[in-house]
Structures are given as C-alpha cells and as structure tokens.
Protein backbone atom coordinates (compact mmCIF):
# COMPACT_ATOMS: atom_id res chain seq x y z
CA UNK A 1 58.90 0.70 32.91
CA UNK A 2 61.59 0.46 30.76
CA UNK A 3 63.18 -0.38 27.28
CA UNK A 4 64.47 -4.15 27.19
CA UNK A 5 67.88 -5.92 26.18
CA UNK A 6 67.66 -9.03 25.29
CA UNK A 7 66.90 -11.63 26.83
CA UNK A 8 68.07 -15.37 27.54
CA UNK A 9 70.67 -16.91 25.32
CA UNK A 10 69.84 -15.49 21.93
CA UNK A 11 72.80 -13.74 19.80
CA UNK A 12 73.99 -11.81 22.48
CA UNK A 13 74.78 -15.02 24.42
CA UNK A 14 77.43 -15.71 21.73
CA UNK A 15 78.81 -12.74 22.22
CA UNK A 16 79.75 -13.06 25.56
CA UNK A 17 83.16 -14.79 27.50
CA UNK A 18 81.09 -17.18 29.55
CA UNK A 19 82.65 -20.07 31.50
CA UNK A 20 80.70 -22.41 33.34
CA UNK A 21 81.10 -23.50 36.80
CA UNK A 22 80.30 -26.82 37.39
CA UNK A 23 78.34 -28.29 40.45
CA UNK A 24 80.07 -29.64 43.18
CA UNK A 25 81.42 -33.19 42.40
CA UNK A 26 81.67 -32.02 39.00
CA UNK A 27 85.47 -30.48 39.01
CA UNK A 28 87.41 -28.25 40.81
CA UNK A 29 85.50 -25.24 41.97
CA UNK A 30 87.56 -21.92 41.72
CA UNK A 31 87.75 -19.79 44.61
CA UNK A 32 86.41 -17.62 46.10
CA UNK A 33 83.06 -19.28 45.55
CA UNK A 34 81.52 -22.78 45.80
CA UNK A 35 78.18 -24.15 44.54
CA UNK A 36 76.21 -26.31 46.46
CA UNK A 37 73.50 -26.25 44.06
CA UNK A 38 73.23 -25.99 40.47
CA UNK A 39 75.39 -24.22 38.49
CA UNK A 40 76.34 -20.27 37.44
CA UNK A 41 77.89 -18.72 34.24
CA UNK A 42 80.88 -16.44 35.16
CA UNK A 43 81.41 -13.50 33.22
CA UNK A 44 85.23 -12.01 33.17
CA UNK A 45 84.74 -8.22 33.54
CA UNK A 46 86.34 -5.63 30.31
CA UNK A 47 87.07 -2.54 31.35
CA UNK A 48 87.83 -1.35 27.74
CA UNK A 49 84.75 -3.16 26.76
CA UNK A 50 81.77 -0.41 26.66
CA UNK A 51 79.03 -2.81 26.58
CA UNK A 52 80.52 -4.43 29.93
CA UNK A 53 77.46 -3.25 31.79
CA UNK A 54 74.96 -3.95 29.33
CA UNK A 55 76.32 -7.67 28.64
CA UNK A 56 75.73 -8.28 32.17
CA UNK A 57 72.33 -7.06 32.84
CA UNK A 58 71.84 -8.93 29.39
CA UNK A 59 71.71 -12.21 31.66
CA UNK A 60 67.96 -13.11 32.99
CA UNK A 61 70.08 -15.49 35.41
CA UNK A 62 72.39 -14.69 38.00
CA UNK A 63 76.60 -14.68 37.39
CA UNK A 64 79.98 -14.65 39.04
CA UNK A 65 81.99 -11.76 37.95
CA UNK A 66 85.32 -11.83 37.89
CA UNK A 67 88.55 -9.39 36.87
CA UNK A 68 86.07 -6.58 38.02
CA UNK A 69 87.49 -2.82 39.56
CA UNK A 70 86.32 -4.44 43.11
CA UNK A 71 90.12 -6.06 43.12
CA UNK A 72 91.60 -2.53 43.53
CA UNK A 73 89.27 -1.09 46.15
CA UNK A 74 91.09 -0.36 49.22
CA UNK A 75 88.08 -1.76 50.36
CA UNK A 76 88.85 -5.45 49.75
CA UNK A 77 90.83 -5.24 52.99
CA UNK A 78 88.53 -4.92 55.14
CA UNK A 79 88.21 -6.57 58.07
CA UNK A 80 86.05 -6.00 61.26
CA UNK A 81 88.93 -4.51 63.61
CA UNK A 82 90.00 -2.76 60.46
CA UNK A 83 86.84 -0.87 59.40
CA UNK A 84 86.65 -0.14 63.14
CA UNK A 85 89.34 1.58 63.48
CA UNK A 86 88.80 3.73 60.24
CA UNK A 87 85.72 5.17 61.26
CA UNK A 88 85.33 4.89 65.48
CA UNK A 89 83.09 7.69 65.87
CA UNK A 90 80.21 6.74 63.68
CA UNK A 91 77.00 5.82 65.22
CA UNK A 92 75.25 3.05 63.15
CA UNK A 93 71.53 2.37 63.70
CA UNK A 94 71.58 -1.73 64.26
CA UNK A 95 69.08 -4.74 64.67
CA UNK A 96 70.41 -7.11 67.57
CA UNK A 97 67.90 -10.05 68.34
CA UNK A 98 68.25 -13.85 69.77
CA UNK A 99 66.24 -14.82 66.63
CA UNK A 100 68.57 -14.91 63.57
CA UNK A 101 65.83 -14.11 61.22
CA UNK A 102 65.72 -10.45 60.62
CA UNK A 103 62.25 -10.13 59.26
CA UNK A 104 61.19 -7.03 57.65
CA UNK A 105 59.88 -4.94 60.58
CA UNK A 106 60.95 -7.57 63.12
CA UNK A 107 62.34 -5.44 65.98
CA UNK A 108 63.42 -2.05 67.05
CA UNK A 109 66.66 -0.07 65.88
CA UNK A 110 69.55 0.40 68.78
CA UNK A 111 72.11 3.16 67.93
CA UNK A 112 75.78 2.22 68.77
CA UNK A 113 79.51 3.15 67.32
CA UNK A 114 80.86 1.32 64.86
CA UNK A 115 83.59 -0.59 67.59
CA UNK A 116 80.78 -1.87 69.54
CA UNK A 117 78.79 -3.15 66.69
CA UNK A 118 82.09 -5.33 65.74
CA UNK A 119 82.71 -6.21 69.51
CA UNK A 120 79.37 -7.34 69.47
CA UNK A 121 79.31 -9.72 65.97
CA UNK A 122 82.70 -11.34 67.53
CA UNK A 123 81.72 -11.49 71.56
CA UNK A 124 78.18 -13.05 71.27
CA UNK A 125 77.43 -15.97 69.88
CA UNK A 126 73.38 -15.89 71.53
CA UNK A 127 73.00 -12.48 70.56
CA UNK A 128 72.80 -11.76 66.37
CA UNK A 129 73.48 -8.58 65.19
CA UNK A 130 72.73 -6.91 61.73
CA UNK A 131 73.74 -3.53 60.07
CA UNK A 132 72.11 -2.87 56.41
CA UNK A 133 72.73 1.11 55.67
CA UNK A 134 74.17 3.41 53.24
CA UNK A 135 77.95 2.97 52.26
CA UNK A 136 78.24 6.82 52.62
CA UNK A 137 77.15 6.53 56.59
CA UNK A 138 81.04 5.72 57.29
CA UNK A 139 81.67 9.06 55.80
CA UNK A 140 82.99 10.26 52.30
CA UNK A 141 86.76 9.37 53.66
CA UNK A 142 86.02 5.31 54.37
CA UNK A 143 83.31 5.21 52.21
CA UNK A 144 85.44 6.38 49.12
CA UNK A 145 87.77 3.24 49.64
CA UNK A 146 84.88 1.21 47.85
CA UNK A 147 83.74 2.65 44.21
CA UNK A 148 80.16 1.24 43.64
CA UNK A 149 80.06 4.06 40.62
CA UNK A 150 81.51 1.42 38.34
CA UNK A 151 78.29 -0.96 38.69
CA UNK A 152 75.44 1.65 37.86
CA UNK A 153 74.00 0.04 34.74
CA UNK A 154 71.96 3.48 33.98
CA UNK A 155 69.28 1.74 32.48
CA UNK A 156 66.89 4.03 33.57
CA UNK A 157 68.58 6.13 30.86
CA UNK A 158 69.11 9.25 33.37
CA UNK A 159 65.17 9.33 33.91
CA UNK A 160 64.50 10.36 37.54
CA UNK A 161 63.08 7.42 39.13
CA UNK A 162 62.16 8.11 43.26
CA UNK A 163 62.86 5.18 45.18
CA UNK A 164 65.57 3.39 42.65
CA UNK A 165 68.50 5.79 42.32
CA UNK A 166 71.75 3.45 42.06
CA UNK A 167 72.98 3.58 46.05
CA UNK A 168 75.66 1.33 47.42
CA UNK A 169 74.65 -0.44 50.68
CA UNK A 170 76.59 -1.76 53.52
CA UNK A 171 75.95 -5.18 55.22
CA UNK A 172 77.16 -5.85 58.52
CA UNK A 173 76.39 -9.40 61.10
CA UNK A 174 77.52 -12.31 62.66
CA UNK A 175 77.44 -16.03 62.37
CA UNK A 176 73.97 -17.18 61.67
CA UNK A 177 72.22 -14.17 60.53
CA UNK A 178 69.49 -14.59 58.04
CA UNK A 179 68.26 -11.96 55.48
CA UNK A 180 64.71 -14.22 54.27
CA UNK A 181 63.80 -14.42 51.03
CA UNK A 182 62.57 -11.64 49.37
CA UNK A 183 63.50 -9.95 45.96
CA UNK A 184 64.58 -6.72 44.79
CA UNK A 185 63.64 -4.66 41.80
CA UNK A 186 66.91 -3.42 41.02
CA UNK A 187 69.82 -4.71 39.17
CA UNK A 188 72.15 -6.36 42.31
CA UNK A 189 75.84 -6.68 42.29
CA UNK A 190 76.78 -8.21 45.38
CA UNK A 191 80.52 -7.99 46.66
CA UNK A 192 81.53 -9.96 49.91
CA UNK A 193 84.28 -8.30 51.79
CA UNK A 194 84.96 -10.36 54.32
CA UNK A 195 83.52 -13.65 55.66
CA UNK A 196 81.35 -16.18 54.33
CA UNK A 197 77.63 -15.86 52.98
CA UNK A 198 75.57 -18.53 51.74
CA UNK A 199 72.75 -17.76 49.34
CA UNK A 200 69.73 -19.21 48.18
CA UNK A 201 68.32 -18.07 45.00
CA UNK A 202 65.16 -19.07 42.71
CA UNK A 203 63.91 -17.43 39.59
CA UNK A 204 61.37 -15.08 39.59
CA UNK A 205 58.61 -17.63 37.22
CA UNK A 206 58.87 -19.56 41.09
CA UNK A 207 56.84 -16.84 42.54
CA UNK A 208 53.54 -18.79 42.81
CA UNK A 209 55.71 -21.73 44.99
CA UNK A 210 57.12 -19.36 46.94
CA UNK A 211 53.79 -16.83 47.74
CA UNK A 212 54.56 -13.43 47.45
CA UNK A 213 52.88 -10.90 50.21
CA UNK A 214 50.61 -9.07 48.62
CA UNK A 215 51.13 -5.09 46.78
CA UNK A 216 50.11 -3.21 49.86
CA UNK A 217 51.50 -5.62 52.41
CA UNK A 218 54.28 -3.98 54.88
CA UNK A 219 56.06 -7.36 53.72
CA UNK A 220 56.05 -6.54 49.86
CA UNK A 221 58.44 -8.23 47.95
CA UNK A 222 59.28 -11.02 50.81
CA UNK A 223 57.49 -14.49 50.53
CA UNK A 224 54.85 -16.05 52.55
CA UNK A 225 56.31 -19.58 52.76
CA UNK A 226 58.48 -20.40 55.40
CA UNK A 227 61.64 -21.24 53.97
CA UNK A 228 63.27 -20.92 57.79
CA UNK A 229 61.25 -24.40 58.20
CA UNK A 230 63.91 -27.18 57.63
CA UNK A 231 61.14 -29.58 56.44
CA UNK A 232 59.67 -26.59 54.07
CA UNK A 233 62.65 -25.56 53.03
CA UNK A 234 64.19 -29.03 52.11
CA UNK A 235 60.81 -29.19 50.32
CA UNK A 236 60.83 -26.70 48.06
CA UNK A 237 64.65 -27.26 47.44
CA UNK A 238 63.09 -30.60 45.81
CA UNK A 239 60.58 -29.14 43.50
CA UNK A 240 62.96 -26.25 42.77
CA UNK A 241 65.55 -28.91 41.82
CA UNK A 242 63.73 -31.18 40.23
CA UNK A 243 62.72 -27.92 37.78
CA UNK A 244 66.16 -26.25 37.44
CA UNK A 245 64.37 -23.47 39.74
CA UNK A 246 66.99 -22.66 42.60
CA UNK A 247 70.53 -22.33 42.88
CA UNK A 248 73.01 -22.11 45.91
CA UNK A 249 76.42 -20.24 46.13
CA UNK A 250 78.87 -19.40 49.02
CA UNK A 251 80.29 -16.57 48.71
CA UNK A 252 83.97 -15.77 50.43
CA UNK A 253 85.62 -12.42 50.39
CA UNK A 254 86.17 -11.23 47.04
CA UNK A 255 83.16 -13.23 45.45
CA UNK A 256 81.37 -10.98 43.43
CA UNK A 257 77.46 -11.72 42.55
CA UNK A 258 75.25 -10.60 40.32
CA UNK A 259 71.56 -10.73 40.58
CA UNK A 260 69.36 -9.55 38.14
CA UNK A 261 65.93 -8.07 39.31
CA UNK A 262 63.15 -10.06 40.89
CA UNK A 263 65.56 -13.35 41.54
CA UNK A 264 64.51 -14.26 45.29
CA UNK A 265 67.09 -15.01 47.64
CA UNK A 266 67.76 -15.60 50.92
CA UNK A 267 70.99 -15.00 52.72
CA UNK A 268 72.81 -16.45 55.42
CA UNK A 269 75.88 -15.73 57.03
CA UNK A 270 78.01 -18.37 57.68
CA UNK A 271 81.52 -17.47 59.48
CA UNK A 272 82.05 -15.57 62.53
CA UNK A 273 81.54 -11.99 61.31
CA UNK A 274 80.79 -10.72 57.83
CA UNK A 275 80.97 -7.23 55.73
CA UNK A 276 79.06 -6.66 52.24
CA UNK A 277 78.54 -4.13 49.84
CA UNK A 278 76.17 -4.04 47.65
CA UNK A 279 75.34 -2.16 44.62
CA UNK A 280 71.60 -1.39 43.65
CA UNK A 281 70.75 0.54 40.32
CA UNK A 282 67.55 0.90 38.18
CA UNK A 283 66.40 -2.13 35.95
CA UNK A 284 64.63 -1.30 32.83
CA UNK A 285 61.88 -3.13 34.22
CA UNK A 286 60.57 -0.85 36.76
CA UNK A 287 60.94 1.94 34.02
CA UNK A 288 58.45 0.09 31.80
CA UNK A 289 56.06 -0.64 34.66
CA UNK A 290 56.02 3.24 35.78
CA UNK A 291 56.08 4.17 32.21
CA UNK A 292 52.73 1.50 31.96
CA UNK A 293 50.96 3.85 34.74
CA UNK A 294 51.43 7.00 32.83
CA UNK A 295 48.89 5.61 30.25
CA UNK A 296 46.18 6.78 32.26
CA UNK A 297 43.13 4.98 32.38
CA UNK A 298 39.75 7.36 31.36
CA UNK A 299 37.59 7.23 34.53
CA UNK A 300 34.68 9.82 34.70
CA UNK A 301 33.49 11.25 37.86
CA UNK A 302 29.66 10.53 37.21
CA UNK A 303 30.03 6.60 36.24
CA UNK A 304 28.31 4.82 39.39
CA UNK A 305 29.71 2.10 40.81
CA UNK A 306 28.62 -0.24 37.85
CA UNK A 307 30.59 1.38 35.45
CA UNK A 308 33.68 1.98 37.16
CA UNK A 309 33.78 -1.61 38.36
CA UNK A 310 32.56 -2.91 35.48
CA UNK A 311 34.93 -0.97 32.81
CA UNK A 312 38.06 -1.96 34.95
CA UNK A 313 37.09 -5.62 35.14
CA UNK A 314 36.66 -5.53 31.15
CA UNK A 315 40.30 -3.36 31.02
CA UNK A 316 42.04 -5.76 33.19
CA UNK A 317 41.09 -8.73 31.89
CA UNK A 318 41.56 -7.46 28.20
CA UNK A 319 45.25 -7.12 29.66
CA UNK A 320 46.11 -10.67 30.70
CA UNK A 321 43.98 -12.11 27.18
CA UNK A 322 47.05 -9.88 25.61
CA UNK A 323 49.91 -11.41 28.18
CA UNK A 324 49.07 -14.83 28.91
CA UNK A 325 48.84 -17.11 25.63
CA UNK A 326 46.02 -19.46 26.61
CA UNK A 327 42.14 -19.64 28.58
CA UNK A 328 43.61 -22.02 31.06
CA UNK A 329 47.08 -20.61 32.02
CA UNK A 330 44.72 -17.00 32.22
CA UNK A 331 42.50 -18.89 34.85
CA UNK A 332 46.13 -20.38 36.22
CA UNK A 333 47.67 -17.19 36.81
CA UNK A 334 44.70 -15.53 38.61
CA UNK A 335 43.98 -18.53 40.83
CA UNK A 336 47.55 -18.41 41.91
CA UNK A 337 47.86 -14.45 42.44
CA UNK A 338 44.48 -15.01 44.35
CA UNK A 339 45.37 -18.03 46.55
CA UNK A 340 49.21 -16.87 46.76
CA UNK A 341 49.37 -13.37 47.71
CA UNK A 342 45.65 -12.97 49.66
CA UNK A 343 43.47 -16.54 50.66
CA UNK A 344 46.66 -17.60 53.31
CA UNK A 345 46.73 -13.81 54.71
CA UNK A 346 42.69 -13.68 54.79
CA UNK A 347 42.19 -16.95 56.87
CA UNK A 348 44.76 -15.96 59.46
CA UNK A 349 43.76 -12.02 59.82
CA UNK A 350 40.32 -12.86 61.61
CA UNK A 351 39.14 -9.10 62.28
CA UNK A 352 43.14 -7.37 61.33
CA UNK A 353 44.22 -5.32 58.68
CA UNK A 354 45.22 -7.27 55.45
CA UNK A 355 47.95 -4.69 54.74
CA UNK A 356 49.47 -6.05 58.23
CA UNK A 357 48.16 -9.80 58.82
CA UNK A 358 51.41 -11.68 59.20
CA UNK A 359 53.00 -14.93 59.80
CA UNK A 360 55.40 -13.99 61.60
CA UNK A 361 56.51 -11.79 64.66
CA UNK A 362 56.68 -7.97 63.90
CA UNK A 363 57.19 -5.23 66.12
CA UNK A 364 54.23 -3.12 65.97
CA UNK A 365 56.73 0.42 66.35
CA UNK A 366 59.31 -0.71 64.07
CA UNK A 367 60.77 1.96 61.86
CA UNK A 368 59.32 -0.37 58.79
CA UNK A 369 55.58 -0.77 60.21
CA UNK A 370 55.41 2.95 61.13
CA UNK A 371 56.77 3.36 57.87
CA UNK A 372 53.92 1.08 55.96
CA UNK A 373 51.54 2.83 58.47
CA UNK A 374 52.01 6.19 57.18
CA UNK A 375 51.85 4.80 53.57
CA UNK A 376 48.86 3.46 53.97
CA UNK A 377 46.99 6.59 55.80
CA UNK A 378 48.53 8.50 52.86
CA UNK A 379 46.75 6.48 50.15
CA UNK A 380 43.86 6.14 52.01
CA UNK A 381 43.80 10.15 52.17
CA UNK A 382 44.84 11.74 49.01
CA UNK A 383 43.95 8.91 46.57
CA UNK A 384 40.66 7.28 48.33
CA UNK A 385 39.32 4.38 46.14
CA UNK A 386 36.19 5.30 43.46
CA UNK A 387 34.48 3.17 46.52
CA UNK A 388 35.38 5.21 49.19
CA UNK A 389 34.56 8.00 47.58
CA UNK A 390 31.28 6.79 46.49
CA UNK A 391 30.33 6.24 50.14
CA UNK A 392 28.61 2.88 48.73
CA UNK A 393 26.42 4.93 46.47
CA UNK A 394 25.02 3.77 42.78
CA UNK A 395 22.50 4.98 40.98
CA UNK A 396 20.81 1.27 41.32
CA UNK A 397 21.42 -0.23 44.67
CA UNK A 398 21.29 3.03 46.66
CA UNK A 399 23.41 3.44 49.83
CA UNK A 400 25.22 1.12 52.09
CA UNK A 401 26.52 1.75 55.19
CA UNK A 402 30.13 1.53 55.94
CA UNK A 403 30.27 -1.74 57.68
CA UNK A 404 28.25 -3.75 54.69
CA UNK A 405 30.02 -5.83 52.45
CA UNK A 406 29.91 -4.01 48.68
CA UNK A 407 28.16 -6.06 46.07
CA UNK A 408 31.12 -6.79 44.13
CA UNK A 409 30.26 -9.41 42.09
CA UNK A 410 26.95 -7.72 41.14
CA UNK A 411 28.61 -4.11 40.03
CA UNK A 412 31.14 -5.58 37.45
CA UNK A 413 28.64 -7.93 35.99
CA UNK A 414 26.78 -6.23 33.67
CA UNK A 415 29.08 -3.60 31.46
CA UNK A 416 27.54 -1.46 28.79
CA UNK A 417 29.16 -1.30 25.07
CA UNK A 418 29.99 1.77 25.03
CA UNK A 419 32.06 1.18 28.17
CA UNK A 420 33.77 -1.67 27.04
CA UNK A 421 34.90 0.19 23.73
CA UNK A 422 36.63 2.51 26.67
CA UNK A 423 38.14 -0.13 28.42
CA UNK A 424 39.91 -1.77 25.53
CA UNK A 425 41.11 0.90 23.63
CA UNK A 426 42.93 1.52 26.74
CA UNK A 427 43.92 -2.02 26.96
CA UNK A 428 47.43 -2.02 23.84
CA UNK A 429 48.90 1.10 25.39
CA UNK A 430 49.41 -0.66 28.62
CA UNK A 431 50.50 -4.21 27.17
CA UNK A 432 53.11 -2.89 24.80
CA UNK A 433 54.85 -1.77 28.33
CA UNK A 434 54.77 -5.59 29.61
CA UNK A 435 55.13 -7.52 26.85
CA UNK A 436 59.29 -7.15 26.63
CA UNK A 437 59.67 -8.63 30.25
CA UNK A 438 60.21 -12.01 30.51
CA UNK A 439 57.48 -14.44 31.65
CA UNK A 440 58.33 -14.44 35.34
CA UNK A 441 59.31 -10.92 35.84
CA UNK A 442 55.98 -9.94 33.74
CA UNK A 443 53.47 -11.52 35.76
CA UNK A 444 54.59 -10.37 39.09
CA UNK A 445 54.79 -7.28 38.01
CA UNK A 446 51.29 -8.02 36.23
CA UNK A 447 49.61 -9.00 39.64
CA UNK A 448 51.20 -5.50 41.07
CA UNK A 449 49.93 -3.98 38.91
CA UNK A 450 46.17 -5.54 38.68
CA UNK A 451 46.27 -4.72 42.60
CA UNK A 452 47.26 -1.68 41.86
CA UNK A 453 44.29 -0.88 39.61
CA UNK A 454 41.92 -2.76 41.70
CA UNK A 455 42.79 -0.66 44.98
CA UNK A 456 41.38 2.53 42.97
CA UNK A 457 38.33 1.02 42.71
CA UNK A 458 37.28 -0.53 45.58
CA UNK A 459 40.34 0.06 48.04
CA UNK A 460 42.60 -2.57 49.96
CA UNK A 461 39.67 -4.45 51.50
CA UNK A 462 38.57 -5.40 48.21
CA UNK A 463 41.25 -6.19 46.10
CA UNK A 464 40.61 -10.07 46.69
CA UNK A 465 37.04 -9.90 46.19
CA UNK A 466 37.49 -8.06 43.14
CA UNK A 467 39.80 -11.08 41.70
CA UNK A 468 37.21 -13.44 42.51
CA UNK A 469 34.16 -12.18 41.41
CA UNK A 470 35.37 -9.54 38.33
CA UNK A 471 38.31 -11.38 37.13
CA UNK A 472 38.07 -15.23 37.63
CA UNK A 473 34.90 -16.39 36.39
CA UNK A 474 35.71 -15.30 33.09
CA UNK A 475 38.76 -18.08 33.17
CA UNK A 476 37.59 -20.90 35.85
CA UNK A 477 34.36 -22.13 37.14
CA UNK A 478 36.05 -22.97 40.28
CA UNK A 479 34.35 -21.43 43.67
CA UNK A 480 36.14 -20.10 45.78
C-alpha cells in the first residue's frame, strides 16, 4: 500500500539518539514509565529536526518518546474534575458494563454528559465505564488544548485513503478496564494524560500464537486466544518471553508511546480513573496493500467455475512461492492462516454465520455488529462472489442447488496453460507491493489479502475450503 523506510537497525539506526531502558532490576527506571517486561528504545523528540517523524516510524518496534510538543499542551493538565468542568454540556456516547473487558461489539452505547461519565469512573468501583471517541467531540475550544497535528507522519504522501485519515482519539475509564488485544493498521502515538495504563504488546510475526479473527469477521484485527485467561495469558507470556516476542510498559501521565502498525496490544487501566489521547495516521503499509488491489486481476465473464477457481488458485499460490523463501515455511504459513483464523471459529459455529461465530459474548444490536451486518449485506449485494453469481453452474458439473456443498477441490484441480500464463503474469505486479514489508506485517497482510481474493470467488462460506483444497496440497500432504 505504500512506499517503505527502512527497516530494523540498518544505517538509519545509527543515525538516531537512542537510549535504552533497561528491564526492571536492571537500573533505575526514569519516570513516567516502568517496564515490567523487556525492554524499549527511547527516542528524544527534535523539533528542528525534519526527519523527526520519519526517524520514528523508521522503528519496526515500539519507543518511548520523550522532549515531544505533548509537554506544552494545555492538555497535560488534565484531570477528570478538570476536563469536566471545561466542557459540562457535552453528551458522550459510553460503554458501562460489570465485565471489564470491552470486547468489540460487547454491549450497547448509553449517552450521558461529560460530569456524569467522570462521577461514574470515580463512584463505582462494580460498574466499569469506557469512552473511546473523537478528540474534536469536546468541541474545537477543549479539544484545541491538545495538538495531535504534530504526530501525522503523512506517509500516505497526501493520497486520500477512506478509513485511515490521521484523527486524534480520546480514551476515557476507570480502574480495571480492559481494551483486548487487537492491532491497528495505523502508525500509534499514544499519550497518557492522566492515570496509569498498563500495556501488553507482541510483534506482529506472533500472529499465528495469538490467532487472528478472520478478514470478514466483525472481530477483525482482535485475536482469538484468550489472553483475559490468567493461565493463557501467563502462557503465552512464556513463549513470548522465551522468544523476545512481548513487551510490557506502564504508562503514567505524560508517558508518551509509540506503536508502529500491526504490534498487538492489550490495555489495561490501572489507577482509579484514566484519560488518553491518541494519535492515529496512515502507515505506508496499508498504502502498498491498497495500491496491491489496484493491479487488477483479468477475470472473464464466460470462464466456468473451473477456470476462475482454478486460475486464482495458480495466481495465489504463485504469490506466496514469491514471498515465502522455502516449500515448507509455504505449507507453514497456510496451515497456520487455515487453523488460526478459520478451523477454531468453524468447530464452534455449528449452523452460525462464520463472519459472526464468536468466543465471546456480543450484543447482537451493538452499534459494531449492526455495523459488520450492513458490511456484509453490502458485499454480498454489489460484489457477489464469481460463485454466487454462477448459481453453482459449470459447463461440466451442471447445476447445484443452493444448499449443496460446491466441489471445491474438484474446480481448481485441473487448470489449462493458457490460464496459468494469465495467472502468473499477474502474479510480479502484486508481489513487488508486499515484498518491502517486513516478515510479520507481510504475511498478515498476505492472509488478508488471499481472503480477500478467495471471497470473489467462492464467497465467505468458502474461503476455508478454498485454503484447503486449492492452496495446501500444493505445500503439505497433511489432511485436514
């Protein structure tokens, strides 16, 4: 989706006025942050440096900036009663629930003023409340006290990108308030106003320990494994530890974090009341993965089912030949999107929808699943899969009805040359837009985009199916 800095600690690392923060028991830790696990570079902001933004997005891990603008924001005095008091009249849309966890599409929205919503993070300890909104919802006069301007790394390059405009958001809760782990696509610079926040963080090459939801899940970019488990979680601590994989910070007000795109983390707050802002702007990746879907694939409208599922198995797995270095870490990856992302959701959905299977409690009129709802309906409508559309038909098999499992495995077997010429001059265009991301970052957004591809041709339902019969056997011999 985008053009890519450089990566890791190559030249550019040398270039930069790093200081590392040791673990705890290692030295003194300097306020206002404390590891508990691992360790993070801190990078002392330059206002007179030009390349201040780019230096930091440089990073593939996450830092602790210091010296930034965020010291002069009237905004740094914030507290609760304060902020309260600025704006009383504003009516924030909130989450209040007995269970910490705020879950994507967990529970309904309540409206109330800004007063109550802090009268209700200090009076009620049983009772957790969360606010995550728009900075600008306080109004231009508050909301002006914070500058988030300063942050937008503009690596988009002033291409209009729908959905990942830089925005500042808000973040308000009480003690024990959990955001799970998910991760965002954005560039994330995270600045704690007041109270205490503890976060949890692993890379995004730990996506296959942590299971992603799948593409067209309502819980996209969250994780499947339940890291609210104490025995799970102290788990995967252990492998992530034992790997270098995770990382744990408290933050304390004026801590400012940065997270580059697709790090998980999970966030918990950890003193009586908190306030956040965040800053979200475009990461080159997302530019190179949207740029990757304007080199459209040639489908024609009179192929049969054969060749459409047969050129786009040949297409897709000319991609990862191109990505992923070796046969066995080919048959790795695909094994692990597959029994990640879909074989957990498929044994618990019985006769539900895939795109809404969860572990975990959702309300079913939740702004977020009415949301996903329409979404879905949407697809379904104006861009029905080649199967769909087909209504089951090929020129071989005949017609199915609409409750008969599609023979998959039998459509994509057998390709033509001429098709497979097709498919794989198609196949560089595509890879050239992956093949700057780094490995962890490119094979998420690899499996997104595989389901993407996959969902034109045989819809949703499918996508699984597809993966095992089209894609795997050219890797593993494994059944599945």
């Amino acid at each position: 989706m985008h053009s890519v800095l450089p990566n890791g600690c190559g030249t550019v690392w040398a270039l930069l006025p790093l200081v590392l923060i040791t673990a705890r028991g290692d030295g003194v830790i300097p306020e206002p942050f404390e590891m508990e696990i691992g360790s993070i570079n801190s990078y002392a902001w330059n206002s007179s440096n030009p390349s201040v933004r780019a230096e930091i997005t440089a990073s593939t891990r996450p830092l602790m900036l210091t010296n930034t603008p965020v010291d002069s924001w009237a905004a740094r005095k914030w507290t609760p009663e304060a902020l309260a008091q600025l704006a009383p009249d504003v009516t924030l849309p909130i989450k209040n629930e007995s269970n910490p966890v705020f879950y994507m599409g967990c529970c309904l929205l309540n409206r109330v003023k800004l007063p109550e919503l802090i009268k209700m993070t200090e009076a009620n300890a049983k009772q957790h409340v969360y606010f995550s909104g728009p900075l600008e919802i306080l109004g231009p006069r508050v909301a002006s006290q914070a500058d988030p301007r300063v942050f937008d790394v503009d690596e988009a390059g002033g291409k209009p990108m729908d959905g990942f405009e830089t925005k500042a958001n808000l973040w308000i809760g009480n003690k024990g308030v959990i955001t799970p782990t998910h991760f965002d696509e954005m560039h994330n610079i995270f600045v704690q106003i007041h109270g205490v926040k503890t976060f949890t963080l692993f890379p995004p090459s730990f996506w296959h320990e942590l299971q992603v939801f799948p593409k067209f899940h309502h819980q996209h970019r969250n994780i499947q494994l339940d890291l609210e488990d104490e025995e799970v979680m102290n788990k995967t601590i252990e492998n992530a530890r034992a790997s270098g994989n995770v990382l744990r910070v408290t933050l304390s007000p004026g801590a400012i974090l940065y997270l580059p795109p697709l790090w998980f983390h999970r966030v918990e707050t950890k003193s009586e009341s908190s306030i956040s802002i965040n800053i979200w702007s475009a990461s080159r990746h997302v530019l190179e993965v949207n740029n990757a879907w304007e080199e459209n694939f040639p489908a024609d409208s009179t192929w049969g089912m054969e060749e459409f599922l047969g050129s786009y198995s040949v297409f897709i797995k000319g991609l990862i030949d191109n990505l992923i270095p070796t046969k066995q870490k080919r048959g790795q990856f695909l094994w692990d999107l597959l029994k990640t992302r879909y074989l957990g959701l498929e044994a618990a959905k019985g006769e539900g929808d895939l795109t809404t299977t969860c572990p975990f409690d959702v309300h079913p009129e939740s702004e977020e699943m009415q949301q996903h709802r329409k979404y879905i309906k949407d697809v379904e409508e104006q861009a029905p899969s080649f199967l769909s559309q087909s209504g089951y038909k090929t020129k071989d098999l005949g017609e199915y009805k609409i409750d008969v499992t599609p023979p998959i495995k039998k459509w994509c077997s057998k390709v033509k040359a001429p098709l497979k010429a097709i498919a794989k001059k198609y196949v560089e265009p595509v890879v050239r837009h992956f093949k700057g991301l780094n490995e962890g970052i490119m094979e998420i957004y690899l499996g997104n985009y595989i389901e993407d591809i996959v969902s034109q041709a045989v819809g949703f339902k499918y996508i699984s199916e597809f993966i095992k019969s089209c894609l795997l056997p050219a890797y593993i011999s494994q059944r599945v």
